[in-house]
Protein backbone atom coordinates (compact mmCIF):
# COMPACT_ATOMS: atom_id res chain seq x y z
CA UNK A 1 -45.26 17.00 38.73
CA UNK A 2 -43.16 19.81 37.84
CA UNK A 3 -40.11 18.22 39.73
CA UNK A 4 -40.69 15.25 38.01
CA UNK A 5 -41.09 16.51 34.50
CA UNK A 6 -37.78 18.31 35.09
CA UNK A 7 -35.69 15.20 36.58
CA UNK A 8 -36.83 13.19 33.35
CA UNK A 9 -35.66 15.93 30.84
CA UNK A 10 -32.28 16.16 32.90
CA UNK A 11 -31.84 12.35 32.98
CA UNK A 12 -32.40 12.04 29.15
CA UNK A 13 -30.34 14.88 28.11
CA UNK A 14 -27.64 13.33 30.62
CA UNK A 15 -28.00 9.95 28.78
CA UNK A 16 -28.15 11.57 25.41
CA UNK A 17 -24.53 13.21 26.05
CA UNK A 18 -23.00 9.66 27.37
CA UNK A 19 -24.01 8.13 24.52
CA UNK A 20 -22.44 11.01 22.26
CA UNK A 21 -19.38 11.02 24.00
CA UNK A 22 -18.86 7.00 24.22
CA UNK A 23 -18.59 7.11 20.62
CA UNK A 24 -15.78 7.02 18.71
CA UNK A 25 -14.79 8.19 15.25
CA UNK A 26 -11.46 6.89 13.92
CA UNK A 27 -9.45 9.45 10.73
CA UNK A 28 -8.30 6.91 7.98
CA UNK A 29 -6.53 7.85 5.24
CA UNK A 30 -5.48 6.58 2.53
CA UNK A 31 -3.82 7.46 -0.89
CA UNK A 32 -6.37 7.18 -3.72
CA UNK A 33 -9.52 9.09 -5.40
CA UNK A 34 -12.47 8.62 -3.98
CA UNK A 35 -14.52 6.05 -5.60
CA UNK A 36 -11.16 4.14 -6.69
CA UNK A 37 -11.36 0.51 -5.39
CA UNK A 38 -9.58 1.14 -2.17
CA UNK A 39 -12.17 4.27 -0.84
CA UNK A 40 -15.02 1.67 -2.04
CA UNK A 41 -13.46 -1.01 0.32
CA UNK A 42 -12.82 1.49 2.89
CA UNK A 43 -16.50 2.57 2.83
CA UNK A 44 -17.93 -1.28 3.18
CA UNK A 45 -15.50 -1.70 6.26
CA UNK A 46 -16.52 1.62 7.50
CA UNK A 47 -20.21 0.14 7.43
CA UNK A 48 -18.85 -3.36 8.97
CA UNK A 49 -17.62 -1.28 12.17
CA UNK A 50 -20.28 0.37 12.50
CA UNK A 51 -22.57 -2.51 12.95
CA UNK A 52 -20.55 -4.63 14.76
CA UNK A 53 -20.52 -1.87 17.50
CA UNK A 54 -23.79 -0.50 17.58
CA UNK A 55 -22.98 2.88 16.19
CA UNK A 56 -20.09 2.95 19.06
CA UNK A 57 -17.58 3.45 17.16
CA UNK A 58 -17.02 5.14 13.18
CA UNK A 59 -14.68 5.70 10.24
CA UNK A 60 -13.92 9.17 8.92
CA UNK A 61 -12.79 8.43 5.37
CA UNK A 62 -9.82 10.88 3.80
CA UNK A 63 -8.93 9.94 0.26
CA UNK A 64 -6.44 11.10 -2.19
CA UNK A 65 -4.05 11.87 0.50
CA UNK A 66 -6.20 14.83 2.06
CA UNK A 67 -3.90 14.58 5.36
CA UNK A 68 -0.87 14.72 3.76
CA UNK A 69 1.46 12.20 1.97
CA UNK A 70 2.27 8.87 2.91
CA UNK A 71 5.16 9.45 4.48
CA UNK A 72 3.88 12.85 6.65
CA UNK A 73 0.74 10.54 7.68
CA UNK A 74 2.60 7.47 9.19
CA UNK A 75 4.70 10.05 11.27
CA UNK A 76 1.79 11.45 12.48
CA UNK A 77 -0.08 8.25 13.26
CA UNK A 78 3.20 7.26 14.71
CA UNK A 79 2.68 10.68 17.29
CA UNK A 80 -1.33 10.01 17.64
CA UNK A 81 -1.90 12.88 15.31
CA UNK A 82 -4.27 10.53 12.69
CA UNK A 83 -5.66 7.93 14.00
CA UNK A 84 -5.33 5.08 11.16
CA UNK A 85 -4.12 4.52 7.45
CA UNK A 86 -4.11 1.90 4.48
CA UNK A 87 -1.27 2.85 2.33
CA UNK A 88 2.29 1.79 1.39
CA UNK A 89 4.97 2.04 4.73
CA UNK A 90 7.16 4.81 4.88
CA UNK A 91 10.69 3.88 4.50
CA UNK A 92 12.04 7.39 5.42
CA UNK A 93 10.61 6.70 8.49
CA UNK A 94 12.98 3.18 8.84
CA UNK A 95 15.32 1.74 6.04
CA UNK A 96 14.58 -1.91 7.44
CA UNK A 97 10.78 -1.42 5.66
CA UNK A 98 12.39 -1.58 2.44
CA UNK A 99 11.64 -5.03 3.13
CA UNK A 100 8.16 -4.67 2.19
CA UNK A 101 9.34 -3.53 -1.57
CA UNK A 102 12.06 -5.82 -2.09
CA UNK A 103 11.86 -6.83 -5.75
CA UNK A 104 11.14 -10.46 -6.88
CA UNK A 105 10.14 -11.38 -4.15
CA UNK A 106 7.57 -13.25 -4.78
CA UNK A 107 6.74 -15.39 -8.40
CA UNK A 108 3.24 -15.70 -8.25
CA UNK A 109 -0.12 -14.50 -5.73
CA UNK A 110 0.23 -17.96 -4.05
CA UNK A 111 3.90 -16.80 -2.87
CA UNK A 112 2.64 -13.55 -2.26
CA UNK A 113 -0.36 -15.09 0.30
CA UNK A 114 2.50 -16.80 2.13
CA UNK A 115 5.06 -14.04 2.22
CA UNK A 116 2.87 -11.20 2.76
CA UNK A 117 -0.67 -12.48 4.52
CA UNK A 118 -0.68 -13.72 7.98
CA UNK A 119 2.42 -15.28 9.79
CA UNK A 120 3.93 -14.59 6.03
CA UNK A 121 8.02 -13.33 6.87
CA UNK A 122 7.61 -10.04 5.42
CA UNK A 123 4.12 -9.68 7.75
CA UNK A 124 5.91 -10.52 10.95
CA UNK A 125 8.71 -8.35 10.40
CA UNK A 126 6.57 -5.58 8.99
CA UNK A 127 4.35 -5.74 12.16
CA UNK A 128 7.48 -5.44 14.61
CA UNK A 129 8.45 -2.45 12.50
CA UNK A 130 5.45 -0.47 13.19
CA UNK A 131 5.53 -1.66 16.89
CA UNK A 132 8.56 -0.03 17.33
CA UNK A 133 6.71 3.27 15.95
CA UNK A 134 3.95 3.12 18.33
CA UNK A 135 1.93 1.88 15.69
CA UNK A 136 -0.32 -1.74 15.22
CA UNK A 137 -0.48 -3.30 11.68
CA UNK A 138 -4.36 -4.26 11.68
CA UNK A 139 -3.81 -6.02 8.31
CA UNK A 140 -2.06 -6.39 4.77
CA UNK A 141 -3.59 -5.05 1.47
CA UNK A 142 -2.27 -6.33 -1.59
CA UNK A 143 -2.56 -4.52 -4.58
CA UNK A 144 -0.37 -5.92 -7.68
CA UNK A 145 2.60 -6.82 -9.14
CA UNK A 146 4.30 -4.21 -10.11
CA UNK A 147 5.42 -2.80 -14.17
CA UNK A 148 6.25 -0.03 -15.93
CA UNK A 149 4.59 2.39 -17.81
CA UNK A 150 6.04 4.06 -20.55
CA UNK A 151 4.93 7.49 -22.74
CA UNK A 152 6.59 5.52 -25.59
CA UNK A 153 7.26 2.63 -27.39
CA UNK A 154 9.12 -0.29 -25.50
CA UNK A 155 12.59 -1.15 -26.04
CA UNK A 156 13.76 -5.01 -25.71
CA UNK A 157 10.99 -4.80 -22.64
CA UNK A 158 12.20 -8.75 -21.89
CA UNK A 159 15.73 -8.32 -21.90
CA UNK A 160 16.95 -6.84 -18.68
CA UNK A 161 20.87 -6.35 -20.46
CA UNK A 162 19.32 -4.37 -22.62
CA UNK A 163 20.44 -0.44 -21.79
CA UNK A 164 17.05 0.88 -23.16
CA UNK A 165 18.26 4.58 -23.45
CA UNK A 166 14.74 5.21 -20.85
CA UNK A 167 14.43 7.67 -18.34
CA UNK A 168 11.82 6.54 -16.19
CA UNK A 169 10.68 8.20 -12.76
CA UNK A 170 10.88 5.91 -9.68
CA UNK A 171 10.13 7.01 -5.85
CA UNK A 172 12.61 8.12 -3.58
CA UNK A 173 13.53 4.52 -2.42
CA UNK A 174 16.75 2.71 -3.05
CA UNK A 175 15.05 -0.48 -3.84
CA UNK A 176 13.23 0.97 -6.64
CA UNK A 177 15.97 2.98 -8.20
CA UNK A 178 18.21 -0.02 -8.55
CA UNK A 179 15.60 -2.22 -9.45
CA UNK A 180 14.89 0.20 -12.31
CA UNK A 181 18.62 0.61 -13.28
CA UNK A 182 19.44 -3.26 -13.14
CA UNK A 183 15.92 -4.02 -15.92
CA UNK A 184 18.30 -1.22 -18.24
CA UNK A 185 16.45 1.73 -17.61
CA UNK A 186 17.75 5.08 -16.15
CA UNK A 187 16.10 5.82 -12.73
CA UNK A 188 15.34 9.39 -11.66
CA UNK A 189 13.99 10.03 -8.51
CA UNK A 190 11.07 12.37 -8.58
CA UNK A 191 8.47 13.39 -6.12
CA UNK A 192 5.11 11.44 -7.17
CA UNK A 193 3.28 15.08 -6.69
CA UNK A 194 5.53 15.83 -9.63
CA UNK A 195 5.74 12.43 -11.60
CA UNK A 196 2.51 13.24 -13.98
CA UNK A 197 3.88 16.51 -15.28
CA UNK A 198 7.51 15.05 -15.64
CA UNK A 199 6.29 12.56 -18.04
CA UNK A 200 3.89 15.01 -19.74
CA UNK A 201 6.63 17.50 -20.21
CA UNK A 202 9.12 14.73 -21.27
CA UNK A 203 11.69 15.04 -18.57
CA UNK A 204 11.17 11.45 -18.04
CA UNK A 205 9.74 8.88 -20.68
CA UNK A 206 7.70 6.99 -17.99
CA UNK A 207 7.49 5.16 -14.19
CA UNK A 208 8.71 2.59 -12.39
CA UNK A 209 7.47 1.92 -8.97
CA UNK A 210 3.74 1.58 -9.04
CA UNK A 211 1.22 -0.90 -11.11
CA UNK A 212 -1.54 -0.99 -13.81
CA UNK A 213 -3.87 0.01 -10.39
CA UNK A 214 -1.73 2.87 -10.29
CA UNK A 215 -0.88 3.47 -13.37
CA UNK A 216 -4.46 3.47 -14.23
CA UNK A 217 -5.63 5.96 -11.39
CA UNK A 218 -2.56 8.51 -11.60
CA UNK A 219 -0.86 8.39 -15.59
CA UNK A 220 -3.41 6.62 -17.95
CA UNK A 221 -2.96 9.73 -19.81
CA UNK A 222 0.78 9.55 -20.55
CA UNK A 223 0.69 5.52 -20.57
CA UNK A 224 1.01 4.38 -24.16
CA UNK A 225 2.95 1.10 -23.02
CA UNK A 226 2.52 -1.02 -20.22
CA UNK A 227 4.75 -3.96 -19.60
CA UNK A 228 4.15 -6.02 -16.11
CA UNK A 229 7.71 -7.08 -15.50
CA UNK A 230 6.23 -7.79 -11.85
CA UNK A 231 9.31 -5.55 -10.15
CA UNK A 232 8.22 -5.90 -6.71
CA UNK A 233 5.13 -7.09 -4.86
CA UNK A 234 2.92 -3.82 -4.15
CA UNK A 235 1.30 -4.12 -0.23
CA UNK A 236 -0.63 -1.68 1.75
CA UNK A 237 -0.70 -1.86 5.15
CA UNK A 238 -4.12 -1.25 7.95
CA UNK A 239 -2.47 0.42 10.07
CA UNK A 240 -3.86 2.23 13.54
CA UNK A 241 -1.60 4.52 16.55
CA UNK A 242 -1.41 1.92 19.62
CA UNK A 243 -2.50 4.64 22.11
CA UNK A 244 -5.60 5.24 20.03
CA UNK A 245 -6.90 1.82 20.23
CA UNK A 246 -5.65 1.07 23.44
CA UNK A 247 -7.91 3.46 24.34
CA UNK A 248 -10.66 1.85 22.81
CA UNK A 249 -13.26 -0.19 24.97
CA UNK A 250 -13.19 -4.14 24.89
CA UNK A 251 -15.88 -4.51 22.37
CA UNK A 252 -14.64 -2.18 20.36
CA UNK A 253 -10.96 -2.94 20.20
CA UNK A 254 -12.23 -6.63 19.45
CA UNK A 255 -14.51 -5.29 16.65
CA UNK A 256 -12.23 -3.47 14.91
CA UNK A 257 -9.59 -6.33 14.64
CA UNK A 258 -12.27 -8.54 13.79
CA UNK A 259 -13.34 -6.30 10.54
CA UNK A 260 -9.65 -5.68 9.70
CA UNK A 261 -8.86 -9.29 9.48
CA UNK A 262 -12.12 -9.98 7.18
CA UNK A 263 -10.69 -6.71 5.08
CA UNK A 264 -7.59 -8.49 4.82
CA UNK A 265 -9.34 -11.63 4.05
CA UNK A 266 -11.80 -10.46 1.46
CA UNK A 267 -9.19 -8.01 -0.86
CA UNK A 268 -6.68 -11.46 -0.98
CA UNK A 269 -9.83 -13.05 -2.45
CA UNK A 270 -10.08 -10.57 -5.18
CA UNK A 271 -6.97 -8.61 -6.06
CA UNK A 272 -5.39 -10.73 -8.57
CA UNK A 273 -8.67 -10.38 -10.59
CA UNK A 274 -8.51 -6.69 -9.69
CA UNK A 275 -5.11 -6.48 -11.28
CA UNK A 276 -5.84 -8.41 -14.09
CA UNK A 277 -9.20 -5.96 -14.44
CA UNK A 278 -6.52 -2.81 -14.32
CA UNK A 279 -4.47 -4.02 -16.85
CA UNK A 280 -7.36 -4.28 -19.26
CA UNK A 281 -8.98 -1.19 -18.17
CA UNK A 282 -5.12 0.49 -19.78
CA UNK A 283 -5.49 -1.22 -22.62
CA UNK A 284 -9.05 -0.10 -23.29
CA UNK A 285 -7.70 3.62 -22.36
CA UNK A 286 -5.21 2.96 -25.56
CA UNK A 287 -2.35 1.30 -23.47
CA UNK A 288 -0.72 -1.25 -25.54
CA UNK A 289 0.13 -4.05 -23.04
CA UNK A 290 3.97 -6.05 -23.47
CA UNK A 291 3.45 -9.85 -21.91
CA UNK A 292 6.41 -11.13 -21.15
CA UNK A 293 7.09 -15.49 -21.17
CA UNK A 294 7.63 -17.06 -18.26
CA UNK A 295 11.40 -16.89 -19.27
CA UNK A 296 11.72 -13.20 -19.26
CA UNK A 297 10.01 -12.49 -15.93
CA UNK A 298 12.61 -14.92 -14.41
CA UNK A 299 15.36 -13.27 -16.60
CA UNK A 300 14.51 -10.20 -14.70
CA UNK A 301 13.81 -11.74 -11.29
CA UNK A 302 17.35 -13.34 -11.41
CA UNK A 303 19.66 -10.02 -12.43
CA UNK A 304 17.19 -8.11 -9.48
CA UNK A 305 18.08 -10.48 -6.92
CA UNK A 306 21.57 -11.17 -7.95
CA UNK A 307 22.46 -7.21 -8.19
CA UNK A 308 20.08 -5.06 -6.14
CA UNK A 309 19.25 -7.64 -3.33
CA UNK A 310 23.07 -6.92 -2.20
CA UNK A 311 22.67 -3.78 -1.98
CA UNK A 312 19.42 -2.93 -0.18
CA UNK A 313 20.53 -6.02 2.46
CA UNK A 314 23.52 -3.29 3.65
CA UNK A 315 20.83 -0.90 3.37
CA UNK A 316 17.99 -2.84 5.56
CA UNK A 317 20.66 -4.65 7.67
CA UNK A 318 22.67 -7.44 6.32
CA UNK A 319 21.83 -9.81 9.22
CA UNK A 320 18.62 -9.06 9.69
CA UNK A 321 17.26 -9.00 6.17
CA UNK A 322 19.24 -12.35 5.42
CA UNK A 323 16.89 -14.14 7.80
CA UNK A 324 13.49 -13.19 6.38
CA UNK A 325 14.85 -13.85 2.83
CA UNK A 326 16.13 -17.31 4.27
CA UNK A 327 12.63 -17.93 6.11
CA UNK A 328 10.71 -17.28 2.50
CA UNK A 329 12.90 -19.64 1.05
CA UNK A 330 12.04 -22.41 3.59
């Protein structure tokens, strides 16, 4: 009896520790607050995985950039170090991703869906991008068309040959410092750890680079004018280290790209509501919104493309970046 009563306790604590160490809990990180739109989303695929496998495998959620910036966190997903991530790619890590950030783009969301979603141009080449970084692109998060926030009044916010007299802060990307040169502005590169005091302090009068998502999240408290010039097309990326869920079982490889794709399906569903929400959400913080006409916004599109598209093709590779632009316009 004794015997038995032992071989039973053995057998269930040997079945208790298989089951703890078949499961599998996946670090994602990702750039904003908690409780901001994308940690909500985050939390309801989190919940998706979870069920789909049983309780096999799990999310472990790191917001506001707890694992280090953008740029430090693809490298180390890149290396196996963090296992996934839904934020903007890393063009320190390869020029050619400027791609993803090229300005104008994209008119409208229904270009956007094409361009960006699945077997959009700027998808395929994004995914062989991360490929070559030992990384898989699960799926595309858009976010917004991009603007500019300002800490002042506008000046001649619709005409791009307008030189505004405006320091504004842009990231350390080429695309986005010409961009904010060629719409009259003067770009400064600045660290974003750094942007919020620089326009508090008045080194610079504002931003370029983000949207009213981000402007909302990050500077509604130096944003006194908001004008959605739509500079670029603003896309996260799901993305996961290809060791890390090769290792994954069947089930649970197959799950997870199942709930990535319905992410990806669900936030195209909603985010030009969500952007149109943001916007209105600045203005109700005491943001005084500038719409520009139709004939503005392609004003702007047409001195982007015709001055800083040059540019960033040497940059990205002239061949290379020719034939996505050439395969949106088809």
């Amino acid at each position: 009896m004794k015997k038995s009563l032992l071989t039973t306790a053995v057998l269930a604590s040997t079945l208790a520790f298989t089951t703890i160490s078949e499961a599998a809990e996946l670090k994602i990180s990702h750039i904003r607050p908690q409780g901001a739109t994308i940690d909500l989303e985050l939390k309801e695929l989190s919940a998706d995985i979870e069920k789909a496998t049983g309780g096999d495998l799990k999310l472990k959620i790191f917001a506001a950039s707890a694992l280090g910036d953008y740029t430090t966190v693809q490298e180390r997903i890149s290396i196996g170090a963090i296992d996934m991530a839904v934020q903007p790619a890393a063009t320190a890590t390869s020029r050619r991703m400027q791609i993803s950030a090229f300005p104008y783009v994209a008119a409208n969301w229904k270009d956007a869906q094409k361009i960006y979603g699945p077997g959009g141009a700027i998808n395929k080449a994004m995914k062989d991008l991360y490929a070559k970084q030992d990384i898989e692109m699960l799926a595309a998060y858009p976010v917004y068309f991009g603007g500019v926030a300002l800490n002042r009044d506008a000046v001649s916010p619709g005409n791009p040959d307008v030189a505004k007299g405006i320091k504004v802060r842009v990231p350390g990307i080429k695309s986005f410092q010409l961009t904010a040169d060629a719409l009259g502005y003067i770009s400064s590169p600045i660290p974003f750890s750094e942007a919020f005091t620089a326009v508090q302090t008045g080194v610079v009068d504002g931003v370029i680079g983000s949207g009213a998502e981000g402007y909302y999240a990050s500077f509604r408290d130096v944003t006194k004018t908001y004008i959605p010039v739509n500079t670029h097309f603003e896309v996260w990326y799901m993305i996961v280290n290809a060791e890390t869920l090769a290792d994954l079982d069947d089930e649970d490889k197959t799950a997870l790209r199942k709930a990535a794709s319905d992410f990806e399906v669900r936030r195209w569903a909603k985010a030009e509501s969500d952007q149109t929400a943001n916007e209105k959400k600045l203005e109700a913080y005491g943001a005084t919104i500038v719409k520009l006409t139709d004939s503005q916004l392609a004003a702007a599109a047409a001195k982007a493309r015709a001055e800083v598209w040059p540019q960033i093709l040497e940059d990205v590779g002239a061949e290379w970046g020719q034939e996505i632009l050439d395969q949106i316009a088809n």
